[in-house]
Protein backbone atom coordinates (compact mmCIF):
# COMPACT_ATOMS: atom_id res chain seq x y z
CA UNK A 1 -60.50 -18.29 -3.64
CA UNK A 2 -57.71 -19.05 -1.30
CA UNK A 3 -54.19 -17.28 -1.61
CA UNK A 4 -50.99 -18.99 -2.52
CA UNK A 5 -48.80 -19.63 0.28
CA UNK A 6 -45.12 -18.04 -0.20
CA UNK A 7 -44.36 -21.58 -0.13
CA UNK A 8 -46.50 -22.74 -2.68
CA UNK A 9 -45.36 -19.77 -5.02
CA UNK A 10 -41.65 -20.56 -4.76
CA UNK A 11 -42.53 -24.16 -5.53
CA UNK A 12 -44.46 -23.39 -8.24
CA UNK A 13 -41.53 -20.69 -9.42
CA UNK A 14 -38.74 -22.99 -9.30
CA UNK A 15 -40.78 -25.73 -11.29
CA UNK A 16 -41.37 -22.69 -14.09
CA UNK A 17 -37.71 -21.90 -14.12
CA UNK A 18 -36.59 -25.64 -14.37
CA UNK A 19 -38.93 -25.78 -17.56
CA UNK A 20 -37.85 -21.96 -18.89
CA UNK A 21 -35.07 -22.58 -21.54
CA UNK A 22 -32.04 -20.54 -20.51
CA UNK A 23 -31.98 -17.11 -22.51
CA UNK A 24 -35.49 -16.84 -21.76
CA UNK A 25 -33.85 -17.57 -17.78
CA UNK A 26 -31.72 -14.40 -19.41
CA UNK A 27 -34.42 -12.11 -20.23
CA UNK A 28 -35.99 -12.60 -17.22
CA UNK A 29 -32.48 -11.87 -15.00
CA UNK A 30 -32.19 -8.81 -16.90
CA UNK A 31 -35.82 -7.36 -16.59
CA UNK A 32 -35.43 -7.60 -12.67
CA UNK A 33 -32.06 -5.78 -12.89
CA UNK A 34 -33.87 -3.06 -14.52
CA UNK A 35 -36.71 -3.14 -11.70
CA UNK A 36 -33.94 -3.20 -9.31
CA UNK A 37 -31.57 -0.18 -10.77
CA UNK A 38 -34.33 1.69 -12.20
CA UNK A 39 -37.14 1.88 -9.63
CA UNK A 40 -35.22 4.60 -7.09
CA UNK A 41 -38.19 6.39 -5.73
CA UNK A 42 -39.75 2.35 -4.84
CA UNK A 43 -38.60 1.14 -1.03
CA UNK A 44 -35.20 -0.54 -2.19
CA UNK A 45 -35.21 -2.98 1.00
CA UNK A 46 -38.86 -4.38 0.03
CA UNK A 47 -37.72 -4.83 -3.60
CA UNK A 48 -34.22 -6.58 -2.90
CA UNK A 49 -35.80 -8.89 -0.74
CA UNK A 50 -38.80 -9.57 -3.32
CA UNK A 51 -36.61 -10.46 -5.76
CA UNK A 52 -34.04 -12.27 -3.80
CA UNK A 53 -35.57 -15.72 -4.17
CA UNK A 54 -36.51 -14.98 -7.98
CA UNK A 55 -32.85 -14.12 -8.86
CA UNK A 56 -31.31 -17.26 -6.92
CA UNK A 57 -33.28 -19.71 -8.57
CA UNK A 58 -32.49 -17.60 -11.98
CA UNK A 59 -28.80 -17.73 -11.60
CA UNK A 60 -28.26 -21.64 -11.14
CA UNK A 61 -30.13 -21.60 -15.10
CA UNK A 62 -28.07 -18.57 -16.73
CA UNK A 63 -24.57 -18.82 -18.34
CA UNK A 64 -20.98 -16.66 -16.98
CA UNK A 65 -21.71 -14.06 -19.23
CA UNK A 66 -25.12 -12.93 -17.76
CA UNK A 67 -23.86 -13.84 -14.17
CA UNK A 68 -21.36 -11.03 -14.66
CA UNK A 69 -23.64 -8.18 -15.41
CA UNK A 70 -25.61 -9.15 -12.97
CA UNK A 71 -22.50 -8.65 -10.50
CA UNK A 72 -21.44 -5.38 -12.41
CA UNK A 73 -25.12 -4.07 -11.93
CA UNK A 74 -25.95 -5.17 -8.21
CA UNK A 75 -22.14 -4.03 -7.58
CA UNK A 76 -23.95 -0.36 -7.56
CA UNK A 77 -26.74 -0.30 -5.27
CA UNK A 78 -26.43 0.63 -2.09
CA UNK A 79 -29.02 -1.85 -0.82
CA UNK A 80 -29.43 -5.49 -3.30
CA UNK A 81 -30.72 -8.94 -2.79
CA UNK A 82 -28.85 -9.95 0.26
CA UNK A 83 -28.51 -13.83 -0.36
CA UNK A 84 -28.06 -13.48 -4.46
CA UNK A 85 -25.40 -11.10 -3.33
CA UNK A 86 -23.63 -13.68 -1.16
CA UNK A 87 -23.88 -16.36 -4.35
CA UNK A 88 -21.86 -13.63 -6.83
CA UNK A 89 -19.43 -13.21 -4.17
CA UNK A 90 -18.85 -16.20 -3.69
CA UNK A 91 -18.26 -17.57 -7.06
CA UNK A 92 -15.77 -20.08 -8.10
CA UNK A 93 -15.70 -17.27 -11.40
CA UNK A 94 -13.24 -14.25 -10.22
CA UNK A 95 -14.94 -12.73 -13.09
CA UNK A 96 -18.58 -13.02 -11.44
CA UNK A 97 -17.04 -12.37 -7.45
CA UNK A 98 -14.86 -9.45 -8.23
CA UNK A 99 -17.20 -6.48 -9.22
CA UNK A 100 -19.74 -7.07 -6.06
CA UNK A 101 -16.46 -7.86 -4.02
CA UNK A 102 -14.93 -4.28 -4.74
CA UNK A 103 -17.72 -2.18 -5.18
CA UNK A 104 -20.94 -3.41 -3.06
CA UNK A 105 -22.08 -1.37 0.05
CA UNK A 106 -24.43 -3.98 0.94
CA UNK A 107 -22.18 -6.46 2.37
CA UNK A 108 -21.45 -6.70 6.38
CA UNK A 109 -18.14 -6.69 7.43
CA UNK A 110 -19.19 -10.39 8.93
CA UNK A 111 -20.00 -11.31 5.34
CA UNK A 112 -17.04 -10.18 3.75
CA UNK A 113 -14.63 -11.58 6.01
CA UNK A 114 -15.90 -15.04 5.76
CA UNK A 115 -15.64 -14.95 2.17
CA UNK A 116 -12.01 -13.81 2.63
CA UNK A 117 -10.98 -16.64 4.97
CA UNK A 118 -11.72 -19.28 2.63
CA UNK A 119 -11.94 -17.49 -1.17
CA UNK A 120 -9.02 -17.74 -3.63
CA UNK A 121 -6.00 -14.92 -4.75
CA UNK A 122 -8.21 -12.85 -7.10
CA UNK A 123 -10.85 -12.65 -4.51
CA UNK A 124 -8.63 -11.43 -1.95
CA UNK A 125 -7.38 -9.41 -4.61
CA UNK A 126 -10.61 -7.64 -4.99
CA UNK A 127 -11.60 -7.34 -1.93
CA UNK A 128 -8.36 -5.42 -0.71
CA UNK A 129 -9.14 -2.82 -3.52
CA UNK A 130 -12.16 -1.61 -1.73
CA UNK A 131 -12.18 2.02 -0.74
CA UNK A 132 -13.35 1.13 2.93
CA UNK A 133 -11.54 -1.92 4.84
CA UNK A 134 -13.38 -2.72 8.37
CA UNK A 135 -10.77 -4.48 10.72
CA UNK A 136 -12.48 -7.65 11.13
CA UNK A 137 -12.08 -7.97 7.15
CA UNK A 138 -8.49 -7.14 7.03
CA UNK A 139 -7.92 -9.70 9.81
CA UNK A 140 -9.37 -12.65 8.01
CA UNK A 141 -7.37 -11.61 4.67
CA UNK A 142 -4.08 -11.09 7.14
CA UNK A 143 -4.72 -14.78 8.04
CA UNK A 144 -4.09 -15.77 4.57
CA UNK A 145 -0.63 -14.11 4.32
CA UNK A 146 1.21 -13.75 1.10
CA UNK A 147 1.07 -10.59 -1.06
CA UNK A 148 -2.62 -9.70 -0.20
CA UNK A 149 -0.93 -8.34 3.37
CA UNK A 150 1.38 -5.85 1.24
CA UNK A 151 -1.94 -5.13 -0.89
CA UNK A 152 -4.04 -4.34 2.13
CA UNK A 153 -0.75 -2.27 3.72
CA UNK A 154 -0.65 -0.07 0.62
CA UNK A 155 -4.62 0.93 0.23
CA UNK A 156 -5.03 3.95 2.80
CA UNK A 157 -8.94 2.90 3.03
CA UNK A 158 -7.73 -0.21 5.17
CA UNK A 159 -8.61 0.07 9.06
CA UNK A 160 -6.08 -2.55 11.28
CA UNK A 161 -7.11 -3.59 15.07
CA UNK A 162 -4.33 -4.00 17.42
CA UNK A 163 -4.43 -7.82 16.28
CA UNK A 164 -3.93 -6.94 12.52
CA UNK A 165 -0.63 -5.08 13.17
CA UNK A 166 0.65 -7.51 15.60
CA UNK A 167 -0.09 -10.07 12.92
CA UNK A 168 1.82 -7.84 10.31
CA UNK A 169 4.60 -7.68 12.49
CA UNK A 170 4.66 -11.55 13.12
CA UNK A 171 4.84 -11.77 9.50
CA UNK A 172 6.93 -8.94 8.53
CA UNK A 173 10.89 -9.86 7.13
CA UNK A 174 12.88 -7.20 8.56
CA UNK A 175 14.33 -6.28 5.40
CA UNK A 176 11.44 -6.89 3.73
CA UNK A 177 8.30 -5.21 1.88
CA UNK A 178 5.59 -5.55 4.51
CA UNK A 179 8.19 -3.93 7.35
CA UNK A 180 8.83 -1.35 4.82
CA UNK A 181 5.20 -0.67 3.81
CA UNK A 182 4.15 -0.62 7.10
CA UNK A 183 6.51 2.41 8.94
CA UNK A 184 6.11 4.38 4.96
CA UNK A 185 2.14 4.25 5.64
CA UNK A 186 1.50 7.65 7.30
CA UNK A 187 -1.02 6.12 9.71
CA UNK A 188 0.84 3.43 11.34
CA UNK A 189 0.90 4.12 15.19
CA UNK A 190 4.16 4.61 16.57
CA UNK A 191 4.45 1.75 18.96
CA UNK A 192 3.75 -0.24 15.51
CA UNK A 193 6.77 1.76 14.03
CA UNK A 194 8.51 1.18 17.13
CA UNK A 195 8.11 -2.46 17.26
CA UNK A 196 9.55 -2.93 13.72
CA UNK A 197 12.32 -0.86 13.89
CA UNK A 198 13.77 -3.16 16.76
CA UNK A 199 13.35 -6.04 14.72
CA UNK A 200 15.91 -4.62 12.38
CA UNK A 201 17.97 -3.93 14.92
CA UNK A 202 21.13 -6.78 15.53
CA UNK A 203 20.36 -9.10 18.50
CA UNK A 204 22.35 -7.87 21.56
CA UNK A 205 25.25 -10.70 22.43
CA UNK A 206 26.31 -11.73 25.44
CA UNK A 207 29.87 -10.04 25.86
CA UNK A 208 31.29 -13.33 27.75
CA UNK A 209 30.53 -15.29 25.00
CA UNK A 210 31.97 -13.73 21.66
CA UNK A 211 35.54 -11.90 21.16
CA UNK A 212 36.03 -8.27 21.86
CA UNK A 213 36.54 -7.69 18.15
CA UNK A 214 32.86 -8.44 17.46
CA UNK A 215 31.37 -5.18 19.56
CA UNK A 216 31.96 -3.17 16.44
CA UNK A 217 30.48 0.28 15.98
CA UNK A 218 27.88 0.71 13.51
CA UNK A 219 29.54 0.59 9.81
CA UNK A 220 28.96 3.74 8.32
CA UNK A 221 27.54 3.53 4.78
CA UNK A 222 29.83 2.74 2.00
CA UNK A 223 31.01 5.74 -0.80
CA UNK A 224 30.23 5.41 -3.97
CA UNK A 225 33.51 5.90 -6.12
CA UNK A 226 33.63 8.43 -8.63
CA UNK A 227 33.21 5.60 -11.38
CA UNK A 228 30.12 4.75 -9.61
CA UNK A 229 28.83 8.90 -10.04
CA UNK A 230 30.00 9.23 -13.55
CA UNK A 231 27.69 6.12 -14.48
CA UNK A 232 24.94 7.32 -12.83
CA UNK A 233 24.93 10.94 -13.45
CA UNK A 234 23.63 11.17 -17.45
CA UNK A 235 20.66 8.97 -16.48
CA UNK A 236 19.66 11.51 -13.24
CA UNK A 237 20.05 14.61 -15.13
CA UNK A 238 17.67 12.84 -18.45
CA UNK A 239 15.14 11.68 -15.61
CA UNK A 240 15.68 14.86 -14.60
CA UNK A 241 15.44 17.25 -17.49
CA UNK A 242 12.08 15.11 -18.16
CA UNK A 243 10.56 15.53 -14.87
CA UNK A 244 10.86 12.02 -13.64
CA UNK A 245 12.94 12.76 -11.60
CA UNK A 246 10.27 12.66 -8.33
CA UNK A 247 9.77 10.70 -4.90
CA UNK A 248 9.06 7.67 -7.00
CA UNK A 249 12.16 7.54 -8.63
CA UNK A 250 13.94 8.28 -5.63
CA UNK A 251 11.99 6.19 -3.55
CA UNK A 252 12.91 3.37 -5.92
CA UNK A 253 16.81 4.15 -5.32
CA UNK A 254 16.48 3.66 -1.65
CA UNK A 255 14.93 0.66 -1.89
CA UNK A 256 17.06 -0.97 -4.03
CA UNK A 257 20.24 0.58 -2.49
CA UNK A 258 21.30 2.08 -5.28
CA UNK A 259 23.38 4.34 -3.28
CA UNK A 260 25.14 5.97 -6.31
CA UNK A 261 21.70 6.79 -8.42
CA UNK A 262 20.52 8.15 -5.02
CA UNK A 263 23.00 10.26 -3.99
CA UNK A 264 23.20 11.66 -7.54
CA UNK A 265 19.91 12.37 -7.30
CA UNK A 266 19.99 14.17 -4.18
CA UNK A 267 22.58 16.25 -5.45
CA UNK A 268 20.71 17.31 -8.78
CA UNK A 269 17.46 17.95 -6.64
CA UNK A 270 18.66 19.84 -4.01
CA UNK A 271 21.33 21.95 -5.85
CA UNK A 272 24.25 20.86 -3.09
CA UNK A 273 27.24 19.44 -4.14
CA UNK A 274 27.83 15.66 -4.15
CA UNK A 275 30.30 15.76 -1.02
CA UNK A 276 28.00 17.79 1.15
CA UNK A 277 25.33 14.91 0.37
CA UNK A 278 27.91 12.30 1.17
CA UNK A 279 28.41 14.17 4.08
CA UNK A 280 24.84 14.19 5.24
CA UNK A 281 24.32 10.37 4.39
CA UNK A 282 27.30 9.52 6.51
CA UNK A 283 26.55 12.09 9.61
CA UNK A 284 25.52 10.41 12.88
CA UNK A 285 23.16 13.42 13.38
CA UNK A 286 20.09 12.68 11.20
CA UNK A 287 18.71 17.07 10.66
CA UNK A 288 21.63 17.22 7.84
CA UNK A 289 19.58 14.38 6.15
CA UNK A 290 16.16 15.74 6.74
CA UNK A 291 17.25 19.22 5.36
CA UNK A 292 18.77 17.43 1.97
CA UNK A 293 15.84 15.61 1.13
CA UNK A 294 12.95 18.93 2.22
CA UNK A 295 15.69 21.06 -0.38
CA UNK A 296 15.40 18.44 -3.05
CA UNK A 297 11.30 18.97 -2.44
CA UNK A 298 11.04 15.05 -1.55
CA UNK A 299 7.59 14.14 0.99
CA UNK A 300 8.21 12.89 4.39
CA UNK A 301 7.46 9.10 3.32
CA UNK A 302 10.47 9.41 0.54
CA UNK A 303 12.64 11.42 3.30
CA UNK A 304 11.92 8.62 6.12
CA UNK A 305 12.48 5.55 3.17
CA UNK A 306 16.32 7.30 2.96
CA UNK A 307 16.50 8.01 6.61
CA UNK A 308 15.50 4.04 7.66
CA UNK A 309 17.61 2.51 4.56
CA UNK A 310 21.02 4.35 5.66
CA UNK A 311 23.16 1.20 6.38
CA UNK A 312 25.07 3.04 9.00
CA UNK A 313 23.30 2.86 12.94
CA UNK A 314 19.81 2.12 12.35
CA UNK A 315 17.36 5.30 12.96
CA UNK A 316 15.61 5.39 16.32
CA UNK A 317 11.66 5.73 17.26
CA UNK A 318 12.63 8.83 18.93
CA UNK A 319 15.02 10.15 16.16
CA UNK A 320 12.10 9.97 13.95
CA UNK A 321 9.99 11.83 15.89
CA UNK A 322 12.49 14.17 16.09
CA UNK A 323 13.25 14.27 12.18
CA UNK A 324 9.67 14.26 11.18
CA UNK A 325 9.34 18.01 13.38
CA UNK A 326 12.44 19.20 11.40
CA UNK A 327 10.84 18.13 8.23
CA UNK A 328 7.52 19.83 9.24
CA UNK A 329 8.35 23.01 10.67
CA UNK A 330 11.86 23.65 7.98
CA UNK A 331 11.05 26.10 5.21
CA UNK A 332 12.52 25.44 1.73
CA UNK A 333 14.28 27.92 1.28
CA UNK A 334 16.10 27.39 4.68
CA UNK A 335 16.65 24.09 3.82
CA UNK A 336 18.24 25.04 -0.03
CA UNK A 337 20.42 27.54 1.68
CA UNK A 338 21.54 25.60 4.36
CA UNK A 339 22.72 22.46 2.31
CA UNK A 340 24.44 24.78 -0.61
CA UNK A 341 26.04 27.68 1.22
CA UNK A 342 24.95 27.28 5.28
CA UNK A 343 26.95 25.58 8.27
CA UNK A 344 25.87 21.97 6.61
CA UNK A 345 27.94 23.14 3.09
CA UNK A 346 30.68 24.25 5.67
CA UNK A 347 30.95 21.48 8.01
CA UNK A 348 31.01 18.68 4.72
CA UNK A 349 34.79 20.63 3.85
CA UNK A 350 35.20 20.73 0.26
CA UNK A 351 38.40 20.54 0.30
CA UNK A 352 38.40 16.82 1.39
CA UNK A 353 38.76 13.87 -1.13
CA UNK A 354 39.76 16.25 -4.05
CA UNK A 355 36.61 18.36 -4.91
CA UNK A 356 35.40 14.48 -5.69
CA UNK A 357 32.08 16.15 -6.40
CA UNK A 358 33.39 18.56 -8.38
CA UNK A 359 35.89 16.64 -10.57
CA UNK A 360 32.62 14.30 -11.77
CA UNK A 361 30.57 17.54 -12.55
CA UNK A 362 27.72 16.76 -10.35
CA UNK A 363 27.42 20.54 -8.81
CA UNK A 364 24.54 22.55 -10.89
């Protein structure tokens, strides 16, 4: 008796599943899963591609609901049915994509970046959550903009080429979230850091063509007045009393230039009074800064959010070099003395503005 060409099988197959009602389709799905997930010591790469066509044809018969554990299961295995694979990821259902999409090692990075160029939000979504981004991946989800560039900026597994930052940078508002993402994320390159940096920076002016009056030194950053520290104090000291007070919180102050809230906060971390962190805030000289934030036990990312959100001259590629060593190599206990009792306490002159710090009660 003759064999069955492969041909003649998979005819034969799909004119058995067209005729199989659909939870027997179900049964079926699921039995193959369990070949699939429970068969470790069989060659995986043989089995996944046995079973490829079989599980194709079986998912055009079976409802959402099985489609999605099929996902959820395949979503494990380190090698799976390459082309039923591609189907699930590639579902109109975010709830049938999304589990293969952040979880499968069997994808290539070619695979996974054509699904991102043309897949929708949730998609994207998912596969920015993955804990391993190849560049040519984060490329094709750059090219779609929006939020997924701030999603991909924030997961540390995400690997950019040279053309994935440049793109960032096209894209990047200088006052907004993607520039700020991008010099917080400890791995950005410096030129990168560099680059967006002198986008914030005011255009240079041609001094024939505007007034004299408009070459204006750098505004330092406005005071809060002591209204401003009285309101703010009793929520710092509750954040603080229930440990919330942390580089989140702070973090969040500096963002939203809530100058009072942050300088209040400085204050009650580090232990200095309010008008030595005034003093540091407004100083040209950026080590005052640096040695507030490493006494109030902040990380470099919260310390360089405050140091690039001072509204007063804008904070240089080489002055962050430079404050990043300070940070690095400055002992806490250097920096607690220095801000409360050291030349930095000195130099800030308590004596100025009325004890303003301590008429609100903000020393501890």
């Amino acid at each position: 008796m003759m064999a069955n060409l492969p041909a003649d099988i998979l005819v034969e197959l799909e004119q058995a599943v067209a005729s199989c009602p659909p939870d027997r389709c179900a049964r079926i799905l699921s039995g193959i899963v369990q070949l699939l997930t429970g068969s470790p010591d069989r060659p995986q790469e043989l089995l996944a591609g046995v079973v490829d066509g079989v599980l194709l044809r079986l998912t055009e018969r079976v409802e959402a609901k099985a489609l999605v554990q099929l996902s959820t299961a395949l979503a494990e295995l380190k090698v799976a049915p390459p082309e039923t694979l591609l189907r699930l990821a590639s579902h109109a259902d975010p709830d049938v994509a999304c589990p293969v999409l952040v979880k499968s090692q069997a994808f290539s990075a070619t695979d996974l970046a054509t699904i991102a160029a043309s897949c929708d939000e949730r998609h994207q979504r998912a596969i920015a959550a993955r804990n391993s981004i190849e560049p040519e991946v984060a490329e094709a989800l750059i090219k779609r903009g929006g939020p997924i560039c701030l999603a991909l900026i924030k997961n540390p597994g995400t690997q950019f080429s040279e053309a994935a930052y440049a793109a960032l940078i096209a894209r990047a508002d200088p006052d907004g979230e993607i520039a700020k993402a991008l010099v917080l994320r400890p791995d950005t390159p410096d030129l990168v850091v560099r680059k967006l940096l002198s986008q914030k920076a005011p255009a240079k002016a041609n001094a024939s063509t505007i007034p004299p009056a408009q070459h204006a030194a750098p505004v330092p950053p406005k005071l809060p007045c002591p209204a401003d520290y009285a309101s703010a104090r009793p929520e710092i000291v509750a954040l603080s009393r229930v440990g919330k007070l942390n580089d989140s919180t702070v973090n969040r102050f500096t963002i939203r230039g809530e100058t009072a809230n942050l300088f209040t906060a400085l204050s009650v971390l580090s232990g200095a009074p309010i008008e030595i962190v005034e003093h540091v805030m407004t100083d040209d000289d950026c080590e005052g800064l640096v040695m507030a934030c490493r006494a109030a036990r902040l990380n470099w990312a919260t310390t360089l959010a405050i140091l690039s959100n001072r509204s007063g001259s804008r904070l240089s590629f080489v002055e962050r070099e430079r404050a990043q060593q300070i940070f690095e190599t400055l002992l806490l206990s250097t920096s607690q003395w220095t801000v409360r009792w050291g030349e930095i306490a000195a130099s800030a002159n308590p004596s100025d503005a009325g004890h303003r710090g301590t008429k609100m009660g903000v020393n501890r």
